[in-house]
Structure formats: C-alpha cells, structure tokens
Protein backbone atom coordinates (compact mmCIF):
# COMPACT_ATOMS: atom_id res chain seq x y z
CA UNK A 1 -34.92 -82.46 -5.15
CA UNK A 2 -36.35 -81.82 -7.98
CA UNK A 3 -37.72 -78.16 -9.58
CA UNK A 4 -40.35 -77.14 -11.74
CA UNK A 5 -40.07 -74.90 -14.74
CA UNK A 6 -42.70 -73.13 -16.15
CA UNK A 7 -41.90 -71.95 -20.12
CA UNK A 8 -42.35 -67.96 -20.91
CA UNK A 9 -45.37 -66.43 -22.09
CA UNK A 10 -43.99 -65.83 -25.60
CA UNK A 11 -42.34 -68.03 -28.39
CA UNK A 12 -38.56 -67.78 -27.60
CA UNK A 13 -36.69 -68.04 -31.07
CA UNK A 14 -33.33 -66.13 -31.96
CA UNK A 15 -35.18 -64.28 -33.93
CA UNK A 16 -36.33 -61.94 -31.22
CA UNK A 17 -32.88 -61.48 -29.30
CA UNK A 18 -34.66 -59.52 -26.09
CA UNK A 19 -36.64 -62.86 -25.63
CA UNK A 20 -33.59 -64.72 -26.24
CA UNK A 21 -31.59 -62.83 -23.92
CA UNK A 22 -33.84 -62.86 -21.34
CA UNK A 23 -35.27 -66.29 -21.42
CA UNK A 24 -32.07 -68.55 -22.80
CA UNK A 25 -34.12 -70.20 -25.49
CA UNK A 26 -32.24 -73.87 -26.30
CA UNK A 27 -28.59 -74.40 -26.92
CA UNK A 28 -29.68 -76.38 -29.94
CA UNK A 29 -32.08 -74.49 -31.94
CA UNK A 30 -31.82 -76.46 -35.02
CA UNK A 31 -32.61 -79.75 -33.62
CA UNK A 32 -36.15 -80.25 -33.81
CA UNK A 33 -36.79 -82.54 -31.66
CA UNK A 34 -35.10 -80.07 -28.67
CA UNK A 35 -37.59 -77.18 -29.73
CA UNK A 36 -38.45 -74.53 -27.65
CA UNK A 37 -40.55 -74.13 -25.21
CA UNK A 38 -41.29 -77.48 -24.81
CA UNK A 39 -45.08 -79.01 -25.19
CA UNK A 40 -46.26 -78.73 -21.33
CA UNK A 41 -46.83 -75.22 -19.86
CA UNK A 42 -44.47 -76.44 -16.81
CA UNK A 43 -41.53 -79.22 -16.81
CA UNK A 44 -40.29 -80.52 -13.88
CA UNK A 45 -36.44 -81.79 -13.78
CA UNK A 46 -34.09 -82.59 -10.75
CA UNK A 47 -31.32 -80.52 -9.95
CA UNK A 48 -28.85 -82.22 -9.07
CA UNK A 49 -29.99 -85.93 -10.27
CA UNK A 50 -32.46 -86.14 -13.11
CA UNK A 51 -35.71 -87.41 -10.33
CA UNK A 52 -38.94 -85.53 -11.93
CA UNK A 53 -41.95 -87.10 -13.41
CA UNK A 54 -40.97 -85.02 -16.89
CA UNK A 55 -37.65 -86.93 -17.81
CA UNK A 56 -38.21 -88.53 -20.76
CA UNK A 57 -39.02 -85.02 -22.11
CA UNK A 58 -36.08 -83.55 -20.50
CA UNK A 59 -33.26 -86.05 -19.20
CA UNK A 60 -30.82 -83.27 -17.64
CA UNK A 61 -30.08 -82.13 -14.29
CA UNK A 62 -31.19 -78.25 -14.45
CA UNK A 63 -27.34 -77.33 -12.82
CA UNK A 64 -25.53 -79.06 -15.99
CA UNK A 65 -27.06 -76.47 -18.26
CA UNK A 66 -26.95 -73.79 -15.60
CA UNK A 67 -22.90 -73.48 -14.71
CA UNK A 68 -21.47 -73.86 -18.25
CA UNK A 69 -23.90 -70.84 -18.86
CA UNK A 70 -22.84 -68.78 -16.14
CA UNK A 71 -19.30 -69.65 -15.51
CA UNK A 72 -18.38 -69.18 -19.89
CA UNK A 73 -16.99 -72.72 -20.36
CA UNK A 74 -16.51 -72.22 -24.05
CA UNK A 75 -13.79 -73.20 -26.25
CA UNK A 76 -10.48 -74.00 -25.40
CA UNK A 77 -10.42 -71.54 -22.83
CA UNK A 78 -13.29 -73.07 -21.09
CA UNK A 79 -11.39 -75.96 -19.59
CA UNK A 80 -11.61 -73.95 -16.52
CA UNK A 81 -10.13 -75.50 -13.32
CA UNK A 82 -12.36 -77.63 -11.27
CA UNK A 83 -12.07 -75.49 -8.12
CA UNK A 84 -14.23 -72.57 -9.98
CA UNK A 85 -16.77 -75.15 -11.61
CA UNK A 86 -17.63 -76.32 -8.31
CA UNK A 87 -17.61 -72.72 -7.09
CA UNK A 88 -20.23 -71.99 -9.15
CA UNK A 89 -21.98 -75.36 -8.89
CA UNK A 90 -22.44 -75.13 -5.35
CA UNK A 91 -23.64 -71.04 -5.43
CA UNK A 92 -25.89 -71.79 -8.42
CA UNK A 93 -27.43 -74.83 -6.32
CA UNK A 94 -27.58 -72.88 -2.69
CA UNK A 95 -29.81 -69.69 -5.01
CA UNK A 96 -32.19 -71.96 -6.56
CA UNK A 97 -33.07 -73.47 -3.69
CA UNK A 98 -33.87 -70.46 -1.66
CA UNK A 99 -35.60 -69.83 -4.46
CA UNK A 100 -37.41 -72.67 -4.35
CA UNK A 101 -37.99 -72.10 -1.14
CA UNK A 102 -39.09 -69.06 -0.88
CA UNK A 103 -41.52 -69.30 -4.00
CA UNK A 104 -44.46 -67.47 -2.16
CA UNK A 105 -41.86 -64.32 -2.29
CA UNK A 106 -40.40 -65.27 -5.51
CA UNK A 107 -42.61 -66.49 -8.10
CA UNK A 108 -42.58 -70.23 -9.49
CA UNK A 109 -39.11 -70.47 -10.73
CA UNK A 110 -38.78 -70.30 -14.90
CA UNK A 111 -35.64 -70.20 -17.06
CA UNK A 112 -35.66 -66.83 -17.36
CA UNK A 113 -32.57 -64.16 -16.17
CA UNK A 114 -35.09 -63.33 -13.12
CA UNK A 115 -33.53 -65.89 -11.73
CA UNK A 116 -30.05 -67.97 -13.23
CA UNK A 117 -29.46 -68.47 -16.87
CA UNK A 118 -30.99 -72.30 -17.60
CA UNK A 119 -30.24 -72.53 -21.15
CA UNK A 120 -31.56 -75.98 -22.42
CA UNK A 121 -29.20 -78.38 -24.24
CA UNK A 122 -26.46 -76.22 -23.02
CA UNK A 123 -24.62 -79.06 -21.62
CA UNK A 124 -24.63 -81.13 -24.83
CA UNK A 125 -22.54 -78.18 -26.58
CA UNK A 126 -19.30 -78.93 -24.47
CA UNK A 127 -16.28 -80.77 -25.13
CA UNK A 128 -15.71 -84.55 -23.43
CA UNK A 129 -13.53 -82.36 -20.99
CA UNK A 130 -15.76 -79.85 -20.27
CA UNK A 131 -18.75 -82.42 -19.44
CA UNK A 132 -16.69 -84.37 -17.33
CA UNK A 133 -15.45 -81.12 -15.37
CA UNK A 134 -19.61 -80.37 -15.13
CA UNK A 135 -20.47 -83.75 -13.65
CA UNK A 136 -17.53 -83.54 -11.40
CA UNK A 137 -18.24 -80.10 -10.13
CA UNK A 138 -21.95 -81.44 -9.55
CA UNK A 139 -21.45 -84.60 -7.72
CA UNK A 140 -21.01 -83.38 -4.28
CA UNK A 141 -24.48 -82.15 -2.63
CA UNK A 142 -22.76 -79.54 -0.78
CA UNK A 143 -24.05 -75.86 -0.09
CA UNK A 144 -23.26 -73.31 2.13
CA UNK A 145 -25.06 -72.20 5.39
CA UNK A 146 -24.13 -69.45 8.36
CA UNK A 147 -21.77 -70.63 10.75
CA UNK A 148 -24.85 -71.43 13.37
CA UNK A 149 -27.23 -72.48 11.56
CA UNK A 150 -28.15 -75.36 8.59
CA UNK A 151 -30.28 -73.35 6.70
CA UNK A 152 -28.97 -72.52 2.73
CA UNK A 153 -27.85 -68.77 2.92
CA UNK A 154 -29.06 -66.63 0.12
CA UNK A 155 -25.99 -66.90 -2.29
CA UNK A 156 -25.87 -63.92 -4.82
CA UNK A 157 -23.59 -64.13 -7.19
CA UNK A 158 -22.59 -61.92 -10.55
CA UNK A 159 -20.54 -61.84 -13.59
CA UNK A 160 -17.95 -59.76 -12.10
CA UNK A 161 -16.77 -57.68 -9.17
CA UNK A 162 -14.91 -54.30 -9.14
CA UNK A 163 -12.22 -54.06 -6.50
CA UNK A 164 -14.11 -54.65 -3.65
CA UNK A 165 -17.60 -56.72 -3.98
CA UNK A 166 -20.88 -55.26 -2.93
CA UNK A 167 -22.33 -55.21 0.68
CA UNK A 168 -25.56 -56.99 0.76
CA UNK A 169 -27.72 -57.03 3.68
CA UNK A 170 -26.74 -60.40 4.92
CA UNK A 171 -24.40 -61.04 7.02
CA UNK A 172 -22.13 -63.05 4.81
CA UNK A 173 -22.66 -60.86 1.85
CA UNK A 174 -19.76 -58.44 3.31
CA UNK A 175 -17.50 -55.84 1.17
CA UNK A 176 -14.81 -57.88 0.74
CA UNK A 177 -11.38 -56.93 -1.36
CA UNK A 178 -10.93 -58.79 -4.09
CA UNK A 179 -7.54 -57.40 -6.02
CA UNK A 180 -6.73 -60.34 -8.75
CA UNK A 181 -10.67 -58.23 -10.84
CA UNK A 182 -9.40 -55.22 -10.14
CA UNK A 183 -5.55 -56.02 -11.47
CA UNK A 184 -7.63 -56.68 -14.81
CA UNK A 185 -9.23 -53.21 -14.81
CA UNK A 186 -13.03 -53.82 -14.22
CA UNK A 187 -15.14 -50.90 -14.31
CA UNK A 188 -16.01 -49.94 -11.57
CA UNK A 189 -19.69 -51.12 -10.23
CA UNK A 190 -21.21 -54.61 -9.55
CA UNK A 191 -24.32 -56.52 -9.98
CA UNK A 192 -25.41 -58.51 -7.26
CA UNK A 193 -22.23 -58.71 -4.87
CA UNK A 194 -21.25 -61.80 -3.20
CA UNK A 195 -19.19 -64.15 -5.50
CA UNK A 196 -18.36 -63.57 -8.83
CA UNK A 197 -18.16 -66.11 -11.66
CA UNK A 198 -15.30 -64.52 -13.41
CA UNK A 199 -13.67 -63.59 -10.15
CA UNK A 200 -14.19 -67.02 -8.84
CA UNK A 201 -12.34 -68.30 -12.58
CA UNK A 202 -9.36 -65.93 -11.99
CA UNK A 203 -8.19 -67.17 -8.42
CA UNK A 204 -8.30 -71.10 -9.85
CA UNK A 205 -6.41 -70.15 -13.16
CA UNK A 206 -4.06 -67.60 -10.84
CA UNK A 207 -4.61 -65.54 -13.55
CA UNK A 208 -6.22 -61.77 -13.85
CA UNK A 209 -7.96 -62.73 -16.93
CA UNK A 210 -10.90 -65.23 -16.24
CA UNK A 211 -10.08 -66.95 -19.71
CA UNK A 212 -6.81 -67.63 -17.91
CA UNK A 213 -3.63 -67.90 -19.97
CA UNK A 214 -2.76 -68.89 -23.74
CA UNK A 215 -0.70 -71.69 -24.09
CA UNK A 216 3.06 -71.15 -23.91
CA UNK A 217 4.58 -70.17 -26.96
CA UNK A 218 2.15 -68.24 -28.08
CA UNK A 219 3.05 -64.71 -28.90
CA UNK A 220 0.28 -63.35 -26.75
CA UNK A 221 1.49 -65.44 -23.43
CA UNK A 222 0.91 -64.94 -20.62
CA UNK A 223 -2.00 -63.47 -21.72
CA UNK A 224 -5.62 -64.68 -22.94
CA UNK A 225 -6.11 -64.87 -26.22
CA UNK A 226 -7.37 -61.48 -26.47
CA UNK A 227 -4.16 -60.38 -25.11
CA UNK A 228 -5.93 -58.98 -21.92
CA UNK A 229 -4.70 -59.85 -18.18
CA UNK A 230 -1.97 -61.52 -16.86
CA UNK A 231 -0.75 -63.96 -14.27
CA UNK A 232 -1.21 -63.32 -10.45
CA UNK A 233 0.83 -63.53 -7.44
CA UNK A 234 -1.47 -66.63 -5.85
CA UNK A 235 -3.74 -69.17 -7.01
CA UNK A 236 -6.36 -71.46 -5.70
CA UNK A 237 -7.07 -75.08 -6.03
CA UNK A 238 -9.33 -75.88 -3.69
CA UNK A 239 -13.65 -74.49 -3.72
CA UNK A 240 -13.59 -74.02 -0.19
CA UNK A 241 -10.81 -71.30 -0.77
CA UNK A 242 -13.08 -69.18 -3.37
CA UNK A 243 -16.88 -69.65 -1.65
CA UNK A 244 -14.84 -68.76 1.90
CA UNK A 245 -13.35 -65.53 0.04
CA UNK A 246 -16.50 -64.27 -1.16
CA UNK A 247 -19.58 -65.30 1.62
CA UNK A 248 -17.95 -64.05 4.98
CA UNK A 249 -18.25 -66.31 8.63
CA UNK A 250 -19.97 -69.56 6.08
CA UNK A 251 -19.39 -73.05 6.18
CA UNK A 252 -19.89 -75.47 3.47
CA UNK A 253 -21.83 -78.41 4.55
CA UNK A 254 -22.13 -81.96 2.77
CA UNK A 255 -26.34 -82.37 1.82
CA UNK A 256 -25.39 -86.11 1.68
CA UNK A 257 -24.49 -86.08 5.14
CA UNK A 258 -26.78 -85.20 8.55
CA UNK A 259 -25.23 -81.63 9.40
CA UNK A 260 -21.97 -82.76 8.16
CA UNK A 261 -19.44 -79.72 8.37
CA UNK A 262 -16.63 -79.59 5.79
CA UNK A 263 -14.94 -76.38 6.95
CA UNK A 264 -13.42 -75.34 9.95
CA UNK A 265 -14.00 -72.25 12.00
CA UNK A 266 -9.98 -71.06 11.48
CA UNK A 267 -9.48 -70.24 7.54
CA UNK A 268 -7.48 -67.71 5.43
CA UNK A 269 -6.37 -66.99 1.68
CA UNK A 270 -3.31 -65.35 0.34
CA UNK A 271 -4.46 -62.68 -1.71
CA UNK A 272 -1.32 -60.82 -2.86
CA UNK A 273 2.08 -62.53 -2.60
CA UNK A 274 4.99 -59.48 -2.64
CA UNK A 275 7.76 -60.16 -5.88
CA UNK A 276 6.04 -63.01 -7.24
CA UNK A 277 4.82 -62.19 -10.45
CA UNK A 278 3.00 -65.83 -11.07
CA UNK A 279 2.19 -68.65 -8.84
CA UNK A 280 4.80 -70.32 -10.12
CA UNK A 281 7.64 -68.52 -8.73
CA UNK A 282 10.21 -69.58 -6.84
CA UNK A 283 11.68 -67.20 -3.89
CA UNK A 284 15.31 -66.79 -3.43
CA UNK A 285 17.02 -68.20 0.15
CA UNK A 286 20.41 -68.09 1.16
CA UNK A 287 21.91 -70.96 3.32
CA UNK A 288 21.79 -70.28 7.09
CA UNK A 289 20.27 -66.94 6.58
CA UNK A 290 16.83 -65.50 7.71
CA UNK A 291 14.46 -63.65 4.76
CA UNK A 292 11.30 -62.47 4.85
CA UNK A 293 8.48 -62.80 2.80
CA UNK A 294 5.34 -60.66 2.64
CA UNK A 295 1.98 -61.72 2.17
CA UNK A 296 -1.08 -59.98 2.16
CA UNK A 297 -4.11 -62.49 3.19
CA UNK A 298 -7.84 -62.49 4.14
CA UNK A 299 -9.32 -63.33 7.28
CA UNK A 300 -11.96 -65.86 5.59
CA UNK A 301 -12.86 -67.72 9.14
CA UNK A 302 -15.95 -67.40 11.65
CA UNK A 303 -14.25 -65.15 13.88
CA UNK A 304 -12.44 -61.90 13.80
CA UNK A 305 -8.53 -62.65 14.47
CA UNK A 306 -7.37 -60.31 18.06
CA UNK A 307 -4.03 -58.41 18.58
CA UNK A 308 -0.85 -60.37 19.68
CA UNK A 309 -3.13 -63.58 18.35
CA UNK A 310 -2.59 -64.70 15.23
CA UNK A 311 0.57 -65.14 12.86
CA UNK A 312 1.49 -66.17 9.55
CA UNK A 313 3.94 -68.78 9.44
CA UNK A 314 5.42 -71.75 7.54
CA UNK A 315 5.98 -75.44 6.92
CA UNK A 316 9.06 -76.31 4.88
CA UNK A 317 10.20 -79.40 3.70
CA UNK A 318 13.84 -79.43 3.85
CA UNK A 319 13.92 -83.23 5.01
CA UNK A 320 11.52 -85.50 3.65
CA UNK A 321 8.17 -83.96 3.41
CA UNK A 322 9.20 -83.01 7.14
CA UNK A 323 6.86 -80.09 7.62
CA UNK A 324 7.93 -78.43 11.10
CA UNK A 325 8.65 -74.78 11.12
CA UNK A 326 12.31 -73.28 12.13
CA UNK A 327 11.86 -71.57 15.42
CA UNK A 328 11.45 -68.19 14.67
CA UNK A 329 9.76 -65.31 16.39
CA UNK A 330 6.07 -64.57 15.30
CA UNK A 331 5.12 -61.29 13.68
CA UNK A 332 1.43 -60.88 14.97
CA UNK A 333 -0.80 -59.92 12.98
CA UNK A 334 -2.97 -56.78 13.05
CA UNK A 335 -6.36 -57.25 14.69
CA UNK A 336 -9.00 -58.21 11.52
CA UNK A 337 -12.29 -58.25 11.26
CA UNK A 338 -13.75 -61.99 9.55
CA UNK A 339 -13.91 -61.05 6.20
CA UNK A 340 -11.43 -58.30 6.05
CA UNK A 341 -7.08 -58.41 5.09
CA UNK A 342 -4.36 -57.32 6.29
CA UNK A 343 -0.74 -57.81 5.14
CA UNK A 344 2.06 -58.86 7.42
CA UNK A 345 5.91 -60.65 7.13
CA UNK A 346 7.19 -64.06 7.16
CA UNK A 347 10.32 -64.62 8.46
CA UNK A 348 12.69 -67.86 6.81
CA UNK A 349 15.29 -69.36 8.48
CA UNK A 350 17.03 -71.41 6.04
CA UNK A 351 18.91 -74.33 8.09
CA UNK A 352 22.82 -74.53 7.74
CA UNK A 353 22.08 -78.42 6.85
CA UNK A 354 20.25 -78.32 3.30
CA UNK A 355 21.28 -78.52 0.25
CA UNK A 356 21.18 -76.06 -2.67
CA UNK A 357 18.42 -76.72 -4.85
CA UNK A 358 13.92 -76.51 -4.91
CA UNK A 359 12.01 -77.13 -2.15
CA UNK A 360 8.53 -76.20 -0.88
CA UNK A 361 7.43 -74.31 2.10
CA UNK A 362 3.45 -74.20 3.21
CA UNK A 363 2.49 -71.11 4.47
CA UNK A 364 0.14 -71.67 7.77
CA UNK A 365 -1.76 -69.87 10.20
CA UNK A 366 -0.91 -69.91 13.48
CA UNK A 367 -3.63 -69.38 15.99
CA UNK A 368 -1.43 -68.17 19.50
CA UNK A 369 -3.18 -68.79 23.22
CA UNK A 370 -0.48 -66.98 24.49
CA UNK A 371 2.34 -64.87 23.06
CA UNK A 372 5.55 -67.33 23.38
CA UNK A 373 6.96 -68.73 19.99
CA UNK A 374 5.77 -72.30 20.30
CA UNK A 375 3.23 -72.22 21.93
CA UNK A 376 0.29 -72.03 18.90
CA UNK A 377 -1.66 -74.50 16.60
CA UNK A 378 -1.71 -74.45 12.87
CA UNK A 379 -4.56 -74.29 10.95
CA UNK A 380 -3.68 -76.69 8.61
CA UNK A 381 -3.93 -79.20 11.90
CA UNK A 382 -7.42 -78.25 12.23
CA UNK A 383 -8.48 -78.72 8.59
CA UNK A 384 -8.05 -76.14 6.64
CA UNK A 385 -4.66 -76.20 3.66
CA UNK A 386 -1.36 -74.51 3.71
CA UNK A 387 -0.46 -72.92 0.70
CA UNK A 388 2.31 -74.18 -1.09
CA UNK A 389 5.19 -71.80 -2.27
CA UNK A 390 8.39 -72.82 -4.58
CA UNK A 391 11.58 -71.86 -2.75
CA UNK A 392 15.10 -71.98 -3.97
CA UNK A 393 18.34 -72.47 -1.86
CA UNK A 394 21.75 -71.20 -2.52
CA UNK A 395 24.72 -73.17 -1.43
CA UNK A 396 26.87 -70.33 -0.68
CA UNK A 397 25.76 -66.27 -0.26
CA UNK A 398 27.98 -62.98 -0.10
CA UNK A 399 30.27 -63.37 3.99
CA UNK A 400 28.20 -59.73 4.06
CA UNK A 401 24.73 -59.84 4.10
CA UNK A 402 22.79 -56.76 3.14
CA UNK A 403 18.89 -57.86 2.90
CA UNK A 404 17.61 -56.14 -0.60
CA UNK A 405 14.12 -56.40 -0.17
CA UNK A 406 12.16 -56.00 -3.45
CA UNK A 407 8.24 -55.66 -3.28
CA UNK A 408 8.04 -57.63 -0.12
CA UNK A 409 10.68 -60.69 -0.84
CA UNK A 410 14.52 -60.60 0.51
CA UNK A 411 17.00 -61.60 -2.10
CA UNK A 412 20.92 -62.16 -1.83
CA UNK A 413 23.44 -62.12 -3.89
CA UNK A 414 25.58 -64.97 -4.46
CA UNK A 415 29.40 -65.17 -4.53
C-alpha cells in the first residue's frame, strides 16, 4: 500500500529549527540532489515496499526512514536488538494506516510531527548493521488488531512512559505497569500512552537505559555511555513479548496471510525477577532440595486469569533438553485482570539424580481446569515462549537446611 505525502507550506532548511523540528527536513541536507521539499507539491511512496508512481524521485519505503527516527538508532548504541526494531516497525505501520484510513478525520498525511517523524534520507545515515536490522524489522506485514476483530487498532505510541503508561480510550490502550522506565527515573508524565519507543528498547537490551549497556570493560559498565541506567532483572527477545505488554487483549496478525493469527489467546511476561540483578544470572539450587523463586509477571493475554486458575511454573532441563516439570504443588495465582500483574512463587525441586553444574529452566504458565497438580496445560504448548532462566546446581548442601530467602530467591549454603 502505498501513501501520499504532501511537502509543508514553508521552505524547511536547518536554518529555521521550529520548521525543522516540526517537519524533519532531509537527513542529507548537503546533497543536492536530495533537497528539500522535493519538486511536486505531493509524493507518493509505499510503505512497506517502494510501489508508488513517484519512485524514481523517492526510492524508499516511508517505514525505513520512519523507525530509525523514532526508535534513536544512532551510533554504536543504536545496534538495538531486533525485537524493539520490529516493535516499532509494526506500531509505526498499524498508526499510519489508520491514518490513512481515516484521512477524512485526519488530514492527508505529510511528514510532519502531526503525525510520525518521516525524516527523508534517514535510512541512508545508518551503519551496514543498522540497515540490515531496518529491513529485517520491516519484512514481515504484520500489525496488530483487537482480539475479535481484523481491523488495525489505533496504535499510539511515545518516546517514553513513566511508571505506569497512559489510559487511552481504547480498549487496548490500558494503564499498564511498566517498572524497567521507571527503574531509570523518568519524570513523571507521558505523551501519548500505549507503547513506548524507549520502553520498548529497554525490555530487548534488559537494560533500564534504552541505549542499553557499554561494552564490558569499560569503566562506565554496566551502564550507557552516559553512565545512566543499569541492567534489569528480565529481558525480551521476542516482538510479540513488547507489543503484548503495552496494547492489552491484541493479537498480532500476519497482512501476508488471510486473517492469519500469530498469537495465542494465553500470554504473559516476567516483569521483575526477585535477586537477579541482570538477565544473566544464574539462581542458586541445592541437590534434592526444593527453592523458590519469585516472579512478578503481567497478564498480557485476551482474558482475565480467575482464582485457583492459573500458576506459574517451570520446564527444566536436567536430562537432555527434557523439559517436564518436577511434580510440585501449584501456587495459584491471584485473580488478574488482562493487562494487569501480580507477583507470585515458584517452587524448584531439584532431582537427587543431576549433576552439579548450569542448566536452564523455562518458566511457563500453567492454565488449571481443575485444581489437582497435573492436571493443567502450558502455555508454551499453545504457542506462546517460556522464558529461559540460568540455574546452578550444587553437588552437596549443609545436612541442615535453613531456606535464606533474599529478595525473592532461596539460597543455601554449601558444605
């Protein structure tokens, strides 16, 4: 689908910075032959492909200039991962067209802030990296619609988010908490609600800083290189994680596809995992003893989760990528709202048969039809990922064992 883009009313040149502000003038100012505005009152370009009968003026898809823009991708912290690019590829596609849409309401679209930065030529100023993270982000047609319906939601989105994001009146633009902004100490107040690009930077990087972390060594790590944030408790790697975080009840659908689903009704996100201080972690377990982690996680599904319902389990892989959970009783969790967290315990039963040394556990919903200990389904069976945490076993642990829990995680001693 292509878009059309009429140029402002005014010469935009640095000179005048409210004009450049507002309106983005061209990445590439000096280049003559990319001058701005360009010699037709209106331009059409595609936005995801480059279809439009104005090409040869302007070869570009509009969302390759638009999410470099809006997500920062600048300098060598700008290799952001790919889960945020496509974050923001996929909200920056859904607004323009319901903006397209909607142009009796709106106004033909132009490159101006009323609507998303387009900053011409942007996409020529990034590093090989950065391009290719762009065109991956952008290859997948996919958008996000209500849970009943096919129709692009209205997908607001900011720079940033205090600690909870602003209530919009849509149903999937909920007041959602969103702790790893508010670790870094945003003021508080929001723009537009709904997703935020630096928010949606900080859960890929796991990081509170949206620049994400220097590289190791450097006397400023963990931090950016301004020496602000630090690293979080959980991280995401997959889009579906962040856009289901931010729009409440959604799904993300595949435009390639006839109403082609690509999320599942059951979802959830850690948000805040007790004693870690960095995704990379590993927890503590002592051999043929039970610990308990704590967790505190969003309801980011279609439905609200009811009492004696839902639990928070886990997957380990103590024998070969086996990934069946140790019989243990479920702690319920509380009754939540779609949309809403709540934290709750995990109880680990590591086996008298393994080893010392690393392994993995997932941590996996469990969705209960009745109360009894096996008798559930994970949601990880019906499409939607475990999260991964780094566990290490002790061979041998104090004859006495006195649980020390420490922020949420059980640790033992060893002899």
């Amino acid at each position: 689908m292509g878009g059309s883009l009429t140029d402002p009313p005014v010469l935009c040149t640095k000179d005048d910075q409210a004009i450049a502000q507002s309106y983005g003038c061209t990445a590439d100012e000096g280049n003559p032959a990319r001058a701005y505005p360009f010699h037709s009152s209106t331009i059409t370009i595609g936005i995801d492909g480059t279809d439009g009968p104005d090409n040869a003026q302007y070869p570009y898809p509009y969302l390759w200039d638009v999410v470099p823009q809006e997500l920062d991708l600048e300098g060598s912290q700008g290799n952001k991962p790919l889960s945020s690019v496509e974050a923001q590829a996929i909200a920056s596609r859904i607004y323009i067209y319901q903006r397209i849409l909607y142009s009796d309401d709106y106004g033909p679209i132009n490159n101006s802030t009323q609507f998303q930065v387009f900053l011409p030529y942007r996409y020529t100023g990034l590093t090989g990296v950065q391009q290719d993270r762009v065109r991956d982000a952008t290859a997948n047609r996919r958008y996000m619609t209500e849970s009943n319906d096919t129709y692009p939601i209205e997908a607001l989105f900011g720079a940033d988010n205090p600690e909870y994001t602003i209530e919009g009146n849509r149903p999937y633009l909920k007041r959602v908490y969103d702790p790893i902004s508010s670790a870094y100490g945003v003021p508080d107040g929001a723009t537009l609600g709904g997703m935020s690009s630096k928010g949606a930077s900080r859960w890929s990087f796991g990081h509170t800083s949206s620049l994400g972390p220097v590289a190791e060594g450097d006397e400023k790590y963990p931090n950016d290189i301004n020496g602000l944030g630090n690293f979080w408790s959980a991280q995401w790697d997959k889009v579906e994680q962040i856009l289901t975080h931010y729009y409440t009840g959604v799904h993300i659908r595949d435009a390639n596809a006839v109403n082609h689903v690509l999320t599942p009704n059951r979802r959830w996100v850690p948000l805040h995992i007790f004693g870690f201080s960095s995704p990379s972690d590993s927890l503590l377990l002592c051999k043929g003893q039970t610990h308990y982690i704590a967790v505190q996680l969003q309801n980011t599904g279609v439905y609200n989760w009811g009492e004696h319902a839902f639990a928070l389990g886990y997957r380990p892989s103590w024998n070969s990528g086996s990934t069946q959970s140790t019989a243990t009783d479920p702690v319920f969790i509380v009754p939540t709202l779609a949309g809403e967290a709540a934290t709750t315990v995990v109880p680990i039963k590591t086996p008298d048969y393994v080893g010392q040394g690393a392994y993995t556990i997932g941590l996996d919903m469990q969705a209960y039809s009745t109360p009894n200990p096996g008798d559930f389904q994970w949601f990880s069976d019906q499409g939607w990922p475990w999260y991964e945490v780094k566990v290490e076993v002790i061979d041998h642990c104090q004859h006495v064992y006195l649980p020390l829990l420490q922020n949420g995680v059980t640790a033992c001693a060893a002899d």
